[in-house]
Protein backbone atom coordinates (compact mmCIF):
# COMPACT_ATOMS: atom_id res chain seq x y z
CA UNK A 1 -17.93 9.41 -32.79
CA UNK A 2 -16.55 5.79 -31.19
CA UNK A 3 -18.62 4.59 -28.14
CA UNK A 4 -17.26 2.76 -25.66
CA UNK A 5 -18.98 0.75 -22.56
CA UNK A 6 -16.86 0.77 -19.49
CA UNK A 7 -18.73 -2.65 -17.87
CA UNK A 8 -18.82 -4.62 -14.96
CA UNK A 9 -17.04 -2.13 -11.98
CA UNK A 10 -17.48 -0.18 -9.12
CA UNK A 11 -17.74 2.95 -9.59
CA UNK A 12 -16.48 5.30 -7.12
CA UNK A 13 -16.88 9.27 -7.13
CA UNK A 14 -16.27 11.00 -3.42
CA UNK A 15 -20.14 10.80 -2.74
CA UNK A 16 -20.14 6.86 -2.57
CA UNK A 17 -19.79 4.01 -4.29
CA UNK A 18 -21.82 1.26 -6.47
CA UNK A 19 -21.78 -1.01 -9.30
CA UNK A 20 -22.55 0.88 -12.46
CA UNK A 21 -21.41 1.03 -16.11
CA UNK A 22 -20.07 3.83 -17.50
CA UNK A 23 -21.18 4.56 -21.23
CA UNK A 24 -19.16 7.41 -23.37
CA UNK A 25 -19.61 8.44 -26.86
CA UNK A 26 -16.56 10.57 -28.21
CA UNK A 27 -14.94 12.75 -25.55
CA UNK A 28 -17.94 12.45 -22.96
CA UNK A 29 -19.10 10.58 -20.34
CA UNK A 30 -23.27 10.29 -21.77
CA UNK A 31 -24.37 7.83 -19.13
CA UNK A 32 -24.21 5.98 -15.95
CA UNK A 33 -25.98 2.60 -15.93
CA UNK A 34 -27.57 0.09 -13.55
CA UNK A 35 -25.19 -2.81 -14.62
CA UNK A 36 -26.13 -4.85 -17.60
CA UNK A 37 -28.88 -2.05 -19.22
CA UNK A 38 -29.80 -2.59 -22.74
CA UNK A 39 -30.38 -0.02 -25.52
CA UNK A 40 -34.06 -0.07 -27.41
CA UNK A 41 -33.77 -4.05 -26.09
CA UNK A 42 -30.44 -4.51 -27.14
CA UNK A 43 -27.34 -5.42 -25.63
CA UNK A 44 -25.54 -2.35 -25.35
CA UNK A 45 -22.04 -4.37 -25.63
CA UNK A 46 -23.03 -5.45 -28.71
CA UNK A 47 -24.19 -1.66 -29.64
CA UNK A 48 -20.69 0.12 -29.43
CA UNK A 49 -17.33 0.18 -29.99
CA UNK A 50 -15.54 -0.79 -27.46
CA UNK A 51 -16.37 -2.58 -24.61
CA UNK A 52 -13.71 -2.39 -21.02
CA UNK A 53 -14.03 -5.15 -18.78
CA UNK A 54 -13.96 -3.44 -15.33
CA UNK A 55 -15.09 -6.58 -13.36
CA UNK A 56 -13.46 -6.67 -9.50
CA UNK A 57 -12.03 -3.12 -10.28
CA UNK A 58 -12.51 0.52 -9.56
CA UNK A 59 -13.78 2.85 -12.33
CA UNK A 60 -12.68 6.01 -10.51
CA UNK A 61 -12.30 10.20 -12.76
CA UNK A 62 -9.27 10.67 -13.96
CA UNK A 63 -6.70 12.30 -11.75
CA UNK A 64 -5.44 15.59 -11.62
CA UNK A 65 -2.18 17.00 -9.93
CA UNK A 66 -2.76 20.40 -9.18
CA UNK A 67 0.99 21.28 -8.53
CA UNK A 68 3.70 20.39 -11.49
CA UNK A 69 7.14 22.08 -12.77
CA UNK A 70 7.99 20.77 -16.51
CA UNK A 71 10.45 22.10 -17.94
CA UNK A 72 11.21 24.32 -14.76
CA UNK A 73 14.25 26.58 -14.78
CA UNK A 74 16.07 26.60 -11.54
CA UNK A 75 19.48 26.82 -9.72
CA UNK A 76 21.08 26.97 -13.07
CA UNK A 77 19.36 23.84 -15.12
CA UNK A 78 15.80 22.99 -15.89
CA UNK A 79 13.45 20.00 -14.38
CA UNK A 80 14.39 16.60 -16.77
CA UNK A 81 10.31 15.91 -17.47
CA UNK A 82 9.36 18.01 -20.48
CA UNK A 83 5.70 18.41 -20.85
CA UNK A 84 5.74 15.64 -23.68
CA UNK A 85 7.80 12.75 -21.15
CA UNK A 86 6.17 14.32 -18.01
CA UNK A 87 2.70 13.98 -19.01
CA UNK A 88 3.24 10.77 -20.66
CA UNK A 89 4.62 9.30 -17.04
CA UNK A 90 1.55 11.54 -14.97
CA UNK A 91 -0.87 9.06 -17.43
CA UNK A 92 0.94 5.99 -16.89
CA UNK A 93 -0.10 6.39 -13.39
CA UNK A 94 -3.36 7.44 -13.77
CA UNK A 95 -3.62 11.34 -13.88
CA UNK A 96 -5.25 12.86 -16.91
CA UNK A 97 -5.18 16.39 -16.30
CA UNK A 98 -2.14 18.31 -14.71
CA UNK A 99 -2.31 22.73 -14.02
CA UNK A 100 1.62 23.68 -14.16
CA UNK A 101 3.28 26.97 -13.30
CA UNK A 102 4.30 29.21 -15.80
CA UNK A 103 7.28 31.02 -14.09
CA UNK A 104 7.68 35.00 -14.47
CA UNK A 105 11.25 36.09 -12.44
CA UNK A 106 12.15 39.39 -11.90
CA UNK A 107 11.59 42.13 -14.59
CA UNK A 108 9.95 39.59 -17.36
CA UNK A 109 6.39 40.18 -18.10
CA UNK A 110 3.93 37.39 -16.75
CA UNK A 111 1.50 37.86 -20.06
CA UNK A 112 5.25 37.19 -22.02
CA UNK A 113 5.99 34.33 -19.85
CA UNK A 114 2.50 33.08 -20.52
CA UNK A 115 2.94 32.95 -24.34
CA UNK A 116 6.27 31.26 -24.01
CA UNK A 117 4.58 28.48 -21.71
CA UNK A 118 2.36 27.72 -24.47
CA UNK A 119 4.74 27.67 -26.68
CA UNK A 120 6.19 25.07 -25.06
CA UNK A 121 2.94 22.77 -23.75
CA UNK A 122 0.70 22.73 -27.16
CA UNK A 123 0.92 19.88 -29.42
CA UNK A 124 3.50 18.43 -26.34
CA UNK A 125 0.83 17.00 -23.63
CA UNK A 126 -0.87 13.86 -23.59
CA UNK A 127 -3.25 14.71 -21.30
CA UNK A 128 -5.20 17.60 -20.14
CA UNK A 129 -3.13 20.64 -19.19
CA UNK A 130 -3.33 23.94 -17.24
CA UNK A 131 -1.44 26.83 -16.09
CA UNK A 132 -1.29 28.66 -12.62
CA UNK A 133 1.19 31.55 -12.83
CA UNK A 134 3.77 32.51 -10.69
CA UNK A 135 4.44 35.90 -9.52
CA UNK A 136 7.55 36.95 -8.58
CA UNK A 137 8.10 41.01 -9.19
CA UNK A 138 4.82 42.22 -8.09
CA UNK A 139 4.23 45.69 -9.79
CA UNK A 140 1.63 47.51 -11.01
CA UNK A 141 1.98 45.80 -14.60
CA UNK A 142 1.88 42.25 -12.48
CA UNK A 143 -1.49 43.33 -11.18
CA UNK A 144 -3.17 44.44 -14.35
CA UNK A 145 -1.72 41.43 -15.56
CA UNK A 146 -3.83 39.73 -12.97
CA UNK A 147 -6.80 40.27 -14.25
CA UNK A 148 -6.34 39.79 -17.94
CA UNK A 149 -4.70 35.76 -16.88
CA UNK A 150 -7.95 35.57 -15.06
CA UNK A 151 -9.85 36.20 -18.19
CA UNK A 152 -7.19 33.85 -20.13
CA UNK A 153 -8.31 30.86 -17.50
CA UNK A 154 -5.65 31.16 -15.45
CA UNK A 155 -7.55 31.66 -12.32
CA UNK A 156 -4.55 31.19 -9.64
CA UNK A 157 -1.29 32.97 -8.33
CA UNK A 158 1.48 32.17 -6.44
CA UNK A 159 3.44 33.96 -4.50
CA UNK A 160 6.78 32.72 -2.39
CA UNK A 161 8.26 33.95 0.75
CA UNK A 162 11.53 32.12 0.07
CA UNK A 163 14.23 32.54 -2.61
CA UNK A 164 15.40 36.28 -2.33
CA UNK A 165 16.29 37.34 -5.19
CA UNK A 166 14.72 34.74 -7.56
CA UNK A 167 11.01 34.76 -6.16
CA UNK A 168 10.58 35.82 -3.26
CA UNK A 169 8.33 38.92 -2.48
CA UNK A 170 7.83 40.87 0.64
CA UNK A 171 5.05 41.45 2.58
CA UNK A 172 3.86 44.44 0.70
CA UNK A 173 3.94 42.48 -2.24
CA UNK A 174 2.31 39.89 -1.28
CA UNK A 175 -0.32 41.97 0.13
CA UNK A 176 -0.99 44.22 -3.06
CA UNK A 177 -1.34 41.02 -5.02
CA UNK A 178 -4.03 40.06 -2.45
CA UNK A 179 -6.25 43.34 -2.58
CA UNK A 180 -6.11 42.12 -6.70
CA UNK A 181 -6.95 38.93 -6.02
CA UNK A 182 -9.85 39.73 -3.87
CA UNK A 183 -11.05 41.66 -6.30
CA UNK A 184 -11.20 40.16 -9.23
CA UNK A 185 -12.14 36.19 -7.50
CA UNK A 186 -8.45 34.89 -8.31
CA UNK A 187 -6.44 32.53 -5.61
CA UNK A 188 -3.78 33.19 -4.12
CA UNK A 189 -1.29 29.97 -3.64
CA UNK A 190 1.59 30.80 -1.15
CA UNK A 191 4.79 28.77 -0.95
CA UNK A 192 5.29 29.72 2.81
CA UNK A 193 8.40 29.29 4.53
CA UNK A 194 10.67 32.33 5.85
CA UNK A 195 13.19 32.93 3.54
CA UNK A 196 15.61 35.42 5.46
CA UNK A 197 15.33 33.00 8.46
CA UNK A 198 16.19 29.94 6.13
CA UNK A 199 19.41 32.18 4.37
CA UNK A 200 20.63 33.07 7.26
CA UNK A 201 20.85 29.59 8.76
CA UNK A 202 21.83 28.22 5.08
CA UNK A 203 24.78 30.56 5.80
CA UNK A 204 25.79 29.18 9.21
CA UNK A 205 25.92 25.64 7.96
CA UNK A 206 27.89 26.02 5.01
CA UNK A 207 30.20 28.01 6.92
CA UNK A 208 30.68 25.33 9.79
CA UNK A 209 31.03 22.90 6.78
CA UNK A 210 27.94 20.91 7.55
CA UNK A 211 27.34 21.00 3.45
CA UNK A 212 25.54 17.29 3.15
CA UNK A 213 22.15 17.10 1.58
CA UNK A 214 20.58 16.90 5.72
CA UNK A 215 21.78 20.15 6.43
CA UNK A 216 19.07 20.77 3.67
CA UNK A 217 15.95 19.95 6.22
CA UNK A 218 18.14 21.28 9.06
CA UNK A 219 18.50 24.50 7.20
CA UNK A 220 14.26 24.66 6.76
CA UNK A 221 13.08 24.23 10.27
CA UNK A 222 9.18 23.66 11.00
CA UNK A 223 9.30 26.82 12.74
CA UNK A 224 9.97 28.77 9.29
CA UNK A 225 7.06 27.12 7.54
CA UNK A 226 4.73 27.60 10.63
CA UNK A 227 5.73 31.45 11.09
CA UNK A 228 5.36 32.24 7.06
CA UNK A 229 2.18 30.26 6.90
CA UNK A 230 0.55 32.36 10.04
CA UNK A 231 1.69 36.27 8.28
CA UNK A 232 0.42 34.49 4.92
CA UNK A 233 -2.63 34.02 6.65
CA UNK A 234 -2.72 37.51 8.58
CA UNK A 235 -2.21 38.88 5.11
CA UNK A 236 -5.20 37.16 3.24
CA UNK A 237 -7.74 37.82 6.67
CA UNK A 238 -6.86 41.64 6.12
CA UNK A 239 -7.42 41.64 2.40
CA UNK A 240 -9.96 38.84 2.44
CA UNK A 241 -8.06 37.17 -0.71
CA UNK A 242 -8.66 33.40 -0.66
CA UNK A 243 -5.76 31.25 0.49
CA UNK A 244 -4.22 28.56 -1.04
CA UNK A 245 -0.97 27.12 1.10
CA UNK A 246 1.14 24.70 -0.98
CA UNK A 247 3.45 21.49 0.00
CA UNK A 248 2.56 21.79 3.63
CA UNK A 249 5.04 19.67 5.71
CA UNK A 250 4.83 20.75 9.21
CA UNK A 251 2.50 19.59 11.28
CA UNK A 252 2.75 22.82 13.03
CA UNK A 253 1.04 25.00 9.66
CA UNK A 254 -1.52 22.32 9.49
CA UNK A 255 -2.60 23.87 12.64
CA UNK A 256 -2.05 27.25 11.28
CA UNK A 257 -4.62 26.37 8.43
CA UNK A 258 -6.94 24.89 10.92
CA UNK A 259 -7.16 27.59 13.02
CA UNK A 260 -7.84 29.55 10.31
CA UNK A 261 -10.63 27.28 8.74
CA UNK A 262 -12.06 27.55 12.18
CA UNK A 263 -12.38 30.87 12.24
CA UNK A 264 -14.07 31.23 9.01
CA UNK A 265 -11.04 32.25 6.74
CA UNK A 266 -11.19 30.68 3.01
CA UNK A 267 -7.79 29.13 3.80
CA UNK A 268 -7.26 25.51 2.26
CA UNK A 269 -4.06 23.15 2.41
CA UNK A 270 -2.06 20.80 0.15
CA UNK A 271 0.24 17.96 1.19
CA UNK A 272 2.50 15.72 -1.23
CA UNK A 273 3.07 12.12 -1.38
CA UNK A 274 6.67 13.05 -0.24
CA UNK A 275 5.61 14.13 3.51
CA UNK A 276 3.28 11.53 3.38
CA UNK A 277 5.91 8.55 3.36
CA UNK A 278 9.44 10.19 3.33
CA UNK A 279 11.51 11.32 6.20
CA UNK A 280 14.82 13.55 6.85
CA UNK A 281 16.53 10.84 8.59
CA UNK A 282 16.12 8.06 6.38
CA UNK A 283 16.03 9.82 3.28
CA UNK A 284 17.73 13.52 3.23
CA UNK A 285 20.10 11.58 6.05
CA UNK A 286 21.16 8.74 3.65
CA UNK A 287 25.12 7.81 3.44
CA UNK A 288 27.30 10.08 1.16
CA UNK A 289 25.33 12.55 -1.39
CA UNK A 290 22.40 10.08 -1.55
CA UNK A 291 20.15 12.11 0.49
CA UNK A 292 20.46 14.61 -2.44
CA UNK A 293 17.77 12.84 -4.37
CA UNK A 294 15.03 13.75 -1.73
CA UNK A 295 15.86 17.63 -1.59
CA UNK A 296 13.00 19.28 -1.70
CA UNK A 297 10.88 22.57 -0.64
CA UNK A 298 9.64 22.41 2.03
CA UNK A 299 11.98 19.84 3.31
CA UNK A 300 10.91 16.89 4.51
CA UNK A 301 10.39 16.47 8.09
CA UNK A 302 11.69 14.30 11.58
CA UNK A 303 9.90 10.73 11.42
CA UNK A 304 10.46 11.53 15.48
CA UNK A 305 8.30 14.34 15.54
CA UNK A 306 4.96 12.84 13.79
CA UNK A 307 4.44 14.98 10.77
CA UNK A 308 3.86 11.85 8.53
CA UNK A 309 1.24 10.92 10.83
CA UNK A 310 -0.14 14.63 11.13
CA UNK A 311 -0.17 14.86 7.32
CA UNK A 312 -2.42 11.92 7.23
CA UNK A 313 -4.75 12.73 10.16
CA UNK A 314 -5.24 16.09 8.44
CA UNK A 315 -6.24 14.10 5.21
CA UNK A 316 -9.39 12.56 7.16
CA UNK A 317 -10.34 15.67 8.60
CA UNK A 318 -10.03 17.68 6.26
CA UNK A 319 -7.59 20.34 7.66
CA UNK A 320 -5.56 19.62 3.99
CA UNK A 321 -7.96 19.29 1.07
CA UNK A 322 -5.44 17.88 -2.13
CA UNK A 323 -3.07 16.20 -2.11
CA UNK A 324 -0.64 17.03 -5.44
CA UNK A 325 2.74 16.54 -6.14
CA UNK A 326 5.11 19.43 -6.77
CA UNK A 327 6.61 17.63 -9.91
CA UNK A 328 10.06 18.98 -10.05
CA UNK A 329 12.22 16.08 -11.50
CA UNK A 330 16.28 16.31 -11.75
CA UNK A 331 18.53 13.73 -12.53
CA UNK A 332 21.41 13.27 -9.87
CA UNK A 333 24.17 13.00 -12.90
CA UNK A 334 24.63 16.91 -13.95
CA UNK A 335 21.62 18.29 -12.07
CA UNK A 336 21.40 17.31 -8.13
CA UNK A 337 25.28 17.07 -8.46
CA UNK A 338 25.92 20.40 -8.94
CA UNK A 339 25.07 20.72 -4.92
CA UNK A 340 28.38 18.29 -4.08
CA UNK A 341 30.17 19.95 -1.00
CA UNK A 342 27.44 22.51 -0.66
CA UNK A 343 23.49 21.07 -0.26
CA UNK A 344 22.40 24.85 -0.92
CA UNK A 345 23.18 24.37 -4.89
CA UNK A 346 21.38 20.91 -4.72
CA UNK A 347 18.07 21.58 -7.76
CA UNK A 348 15.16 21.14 -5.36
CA UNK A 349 12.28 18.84 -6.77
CA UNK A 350 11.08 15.25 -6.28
CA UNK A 351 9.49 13.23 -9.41
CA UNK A 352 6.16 12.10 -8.11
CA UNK A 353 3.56 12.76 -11.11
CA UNK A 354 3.51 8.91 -12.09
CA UNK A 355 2.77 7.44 -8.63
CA UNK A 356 0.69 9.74 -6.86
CA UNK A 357 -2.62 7.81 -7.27
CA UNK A 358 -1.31 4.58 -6.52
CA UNK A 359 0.55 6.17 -3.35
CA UNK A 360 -2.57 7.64 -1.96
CA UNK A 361 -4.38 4.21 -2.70
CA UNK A 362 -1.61 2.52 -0.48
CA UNK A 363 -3.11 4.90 2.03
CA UNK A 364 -6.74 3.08 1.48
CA UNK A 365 -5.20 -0.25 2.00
CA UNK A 366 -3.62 0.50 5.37
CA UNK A 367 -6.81 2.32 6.49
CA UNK A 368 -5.94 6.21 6.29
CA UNK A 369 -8.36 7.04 4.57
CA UNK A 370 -11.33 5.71 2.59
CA UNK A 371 -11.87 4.87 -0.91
CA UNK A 372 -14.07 7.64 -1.33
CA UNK A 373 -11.80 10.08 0.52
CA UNK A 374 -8.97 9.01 -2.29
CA UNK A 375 -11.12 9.68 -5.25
CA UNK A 376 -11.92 13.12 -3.77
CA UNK A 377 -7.65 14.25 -2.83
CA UNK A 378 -6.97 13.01 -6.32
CA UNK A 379 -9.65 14.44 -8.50
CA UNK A 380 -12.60 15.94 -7.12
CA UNK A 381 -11.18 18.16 -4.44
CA UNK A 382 -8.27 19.64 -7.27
CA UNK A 383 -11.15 20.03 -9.79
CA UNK A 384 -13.37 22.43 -7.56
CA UNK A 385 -10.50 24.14 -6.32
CA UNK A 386 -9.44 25.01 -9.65
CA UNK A 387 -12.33 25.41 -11.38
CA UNK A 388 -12.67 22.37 -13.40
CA UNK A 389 -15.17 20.52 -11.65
CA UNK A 390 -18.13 19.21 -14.33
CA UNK A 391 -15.92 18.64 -16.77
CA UNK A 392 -13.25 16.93 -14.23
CA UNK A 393 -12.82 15.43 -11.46
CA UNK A 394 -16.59 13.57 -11.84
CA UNK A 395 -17.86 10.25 -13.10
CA UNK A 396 -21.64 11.94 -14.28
CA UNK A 397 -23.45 12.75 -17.73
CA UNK A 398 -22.05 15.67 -19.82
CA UNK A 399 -18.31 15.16 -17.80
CA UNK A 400 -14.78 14.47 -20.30
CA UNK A 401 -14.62 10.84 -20.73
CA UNK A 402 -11.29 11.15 -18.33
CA UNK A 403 -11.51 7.50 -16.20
CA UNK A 404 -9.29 5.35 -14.48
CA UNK A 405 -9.77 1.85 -14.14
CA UNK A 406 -7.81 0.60 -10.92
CA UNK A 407 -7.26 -2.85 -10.02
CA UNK A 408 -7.45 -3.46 -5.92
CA UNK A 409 -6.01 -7.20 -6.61
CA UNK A 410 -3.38 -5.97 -8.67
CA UNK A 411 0.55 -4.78 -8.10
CA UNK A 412 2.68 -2.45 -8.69
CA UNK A 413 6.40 -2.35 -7.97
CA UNK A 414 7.59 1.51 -8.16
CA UNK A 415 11.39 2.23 -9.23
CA UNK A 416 13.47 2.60 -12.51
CA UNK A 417 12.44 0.27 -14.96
CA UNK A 418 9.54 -1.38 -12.94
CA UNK A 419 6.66 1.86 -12.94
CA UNK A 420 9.33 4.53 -13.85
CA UNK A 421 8.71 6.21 -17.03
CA UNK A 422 9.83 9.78 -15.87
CA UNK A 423 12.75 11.03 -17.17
CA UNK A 424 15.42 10.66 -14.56
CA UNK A 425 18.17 8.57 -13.71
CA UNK A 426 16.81 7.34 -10.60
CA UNK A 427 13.49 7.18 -8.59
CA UNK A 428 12.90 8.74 -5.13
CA UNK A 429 10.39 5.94 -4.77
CA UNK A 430 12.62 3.12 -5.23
CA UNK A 431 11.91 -0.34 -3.97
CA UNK A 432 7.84 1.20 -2.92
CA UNK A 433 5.18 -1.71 -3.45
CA UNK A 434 1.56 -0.62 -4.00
CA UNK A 435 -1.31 -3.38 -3.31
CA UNK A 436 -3.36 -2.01 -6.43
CA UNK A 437 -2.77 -1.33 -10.40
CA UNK A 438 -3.47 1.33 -12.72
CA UNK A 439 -4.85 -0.96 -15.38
CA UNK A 440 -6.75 1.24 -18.14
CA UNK A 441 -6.73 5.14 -18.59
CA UNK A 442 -9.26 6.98 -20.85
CA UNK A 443 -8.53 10.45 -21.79
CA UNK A 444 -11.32 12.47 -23.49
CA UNK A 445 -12.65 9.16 -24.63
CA UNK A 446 -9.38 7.59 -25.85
CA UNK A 447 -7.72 4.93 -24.42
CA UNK A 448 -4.13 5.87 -23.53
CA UNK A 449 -3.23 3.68 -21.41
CA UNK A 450 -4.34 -0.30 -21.48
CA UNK A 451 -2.85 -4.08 -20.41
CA UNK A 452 0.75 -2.36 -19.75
CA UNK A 453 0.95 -0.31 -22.91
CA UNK A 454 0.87 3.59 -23.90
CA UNK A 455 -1.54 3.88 -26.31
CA UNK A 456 -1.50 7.77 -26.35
CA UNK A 457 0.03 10.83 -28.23
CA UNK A 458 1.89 13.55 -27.85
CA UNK A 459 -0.31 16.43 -28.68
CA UNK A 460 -3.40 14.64 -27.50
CA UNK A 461 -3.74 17.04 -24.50
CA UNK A 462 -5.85 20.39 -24.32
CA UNK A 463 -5.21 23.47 -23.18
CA UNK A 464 -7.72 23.80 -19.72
CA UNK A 465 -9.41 27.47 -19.63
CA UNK A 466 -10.50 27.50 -15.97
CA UNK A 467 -13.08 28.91 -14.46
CA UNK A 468 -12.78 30.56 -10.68
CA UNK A 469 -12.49 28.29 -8.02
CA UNK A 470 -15.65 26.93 -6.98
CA UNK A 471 -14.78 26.92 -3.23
CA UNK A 472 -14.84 30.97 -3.67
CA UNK A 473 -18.40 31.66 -6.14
């Protein structure tokens, strides 16, 4: 098996930092060494294959985004990253591991649905891959289906309290899917916002002919996100399921979660780059149908009411745990402009898989949070949650040789044809400038990613059996 001596960096897992070499022979990481160690008296650069230079840089576990769409159906098209170009851009930027939703609607069986997102992930990825699935008819087949993902390694659910009639369940489903879940150790991820509120006011706009893509945060108010994210909450405390809220936005659920947390629930948080750094008025509110680019769900929220800031604060204390991306890429030519005249129809999804650990890292340089603090949101945190944590998410004998070397002195310019290598015809990220570089990425041992070239595969990638989430056993 080819060896290969990562040399001369700082190595940095959530626990601390230090200067260290990191020695891996075939997929796995087989030793962390004082800097400069020999073998039997030998120079162990001279002993393997390959040697990195990591001098001045971070040496940092690969990432992994908890929270993608390839190849998503929805509002009448399909996200534009299949899991070959998506997972090809997610290693660009430094993530080598992604879990994506396989997506049952309505009357389709999730074991079916299941197969068919196999079918189309293996021999596609280029990195690490697993599933969560999505629930959307909850039935007594869903719930015996439960248990049998479970023993498949897909270990998490979600559930959505928006979208009638595409995925949206009601309280009693949600509920039964909770007595399952804490039964059989599974977590439950909730995409909480109240979708008869948001319809009805969806409704009201159109109809007063206030169809631009800002009427698409309008039409989401905080108050919606905070109210489904408290009865998502009420649910799991009476069914003692394990709670998992994604793309918070409002700074209003963060307290929800808190609260929660507080009071001893197993509730935990996610945030995205998006409502880290993006706003409805300078984004969903820009001139004509630009704003259409940023529509996502949840929306983003008021720069004038502090939920950037919130999201961030919530970071550092730990009130949201990961930080992921909700990878749901559509071009604006065919896709986000079927919504013209009516922001309802707009595809909702932002491309963020490529720049998520070079967005957080901006976050280290203006002092939000610490380096440590970014290694854990980007790859420890996701791996425990998830159940991958020992073989990801960890810089430590016996771990896959996933590793990121980052550059702190180096630059990256984000936006089509800079650091764009999703596919879609523009970036929501445009004109961003991150003080740091994604230099080298190691996947399972290879190199995929070196001195501005993909060195990788399609096909590379592995299927991830998880195990339960080891915030829960």
């Amino acid at each position: 098996m080819p060896t290969t001596l990562i040399t001369g960096g700082t190595v940095v897992n959530a626990t601390g930092r230090g200067a260290a070499d990191v020695l891996i022979d075939g997929e796995k990481i087989v030793a962390i060494l004082d800097p400069g160690s020999t073998l039997l008296g030998h120079d162990l650069k001279a002993s393997v294959d390959r040697v990195v230079d990591a001098a001045g840089k971070y040496v940092i576990p690969g990432g992994i985004d908890a929270h993608t769409h390839m190849e998503m159906p929805f509002g009448g098209t399909f996200a534009s990253d299949t899991f070959e170009t998506g997972t090809t851009a997610a290693a660009w930027g430094g993530t080598t591991s992604i879990i994506d939703f396989v997506v049952q609607y309505a009357g389709e069986n999730p074991l079916d649905q299941y197969a068919l997102w196999h079918q189309k992930a293996a021999g596609s990825c280029a990195i690490d891959y697993g599933f969560h699935q999505i629930l959307s008819d909850v039935q007594d087949s869903s719930l015996d289906a439960m248990d049998e993902l479970v023993a498949e390694g897909v270990s998490s659910f979600k559930l959505f309290q928006a979208y009638k009639g595409v995925f949206l369940s009601d309280d009693g489903q949600i509920l039964r899917a909770m007595q399952k879940a804490a039964d059989n150790g599974a977590l439950i991820m909730m995409h909480a916002e109240n979708g008869s509120w948001i319809d009805t006011v969806v409704q009201q706009l159109v109809a007063q002919g206030k169809t631009d893509p800002y009427y698409h945060g309008i039409s989401r108010p905080w108050q919606a996100e905070e109210e489904a994210t408290h009865r998502a909450i009420m649910l799991a405390q009476y069914t003692g399921a394990p709670l998992y809220v994604v793309h918070v936005s409002a700074k209003q659920a963060v307290a929800q979660i808190a609260t929660a947390r507080d009071n001893g629930q197993n509730v935990f948080g996610e945030t995205c780059p998006q409502y880290l750094y993006l706003t409805l008025e300078d984004q969903l509110g820009a001139p004509g149908f630009e704003g259409a680019k940023w529509v996502c769900s949840t929306p983003l929220r008021s720069k004038a009411e502090h939920h950037q800031e919130h999201m961030w604060q919530a970071l550092r204390t730990n009130d949201l745990q990961v930080v992921s991306t909700d990878h749901c890429p559509f071009c604006m030519k065919g896709q986000k402009e079927l919504g013209i005249g009516d922001f309802s129809k707009i595809p909702n999804g932002i491309g963020s898989v490529e720049h998520r650990v070079d967005l957080l890292y901006q976050g280290v340089v203006t002092g939000q949070i610490t380096l440590e603090r970014w290694v854990e949101l980007i790859a420890v945190t996701p791996a425990r949650m998830f159940g991958l944590y020992g073989r990801k998410g960890v810089l430590a004998p016996g771990a896959d040789a996933d590793v990121v070397v980052y550059d702190p002195n180096g630059h990256t310019s984000i936006g089509v044809g800079k650091t764009h290598h999703m596919n879609m015809d523009y970036s929501a990220w445009e004109g961003y400038e991150i003080d740091g570089h994604v230099d080298t990425v190691i996947s399972r041992g290879s190199v995929i990613v070196d001195d501005g070239q993909f060195l990788g595969t399609a096909g590379h990638g592995k299927f991830l059996k998880r195990d339960l989430s080891q915030y829960l056993v």
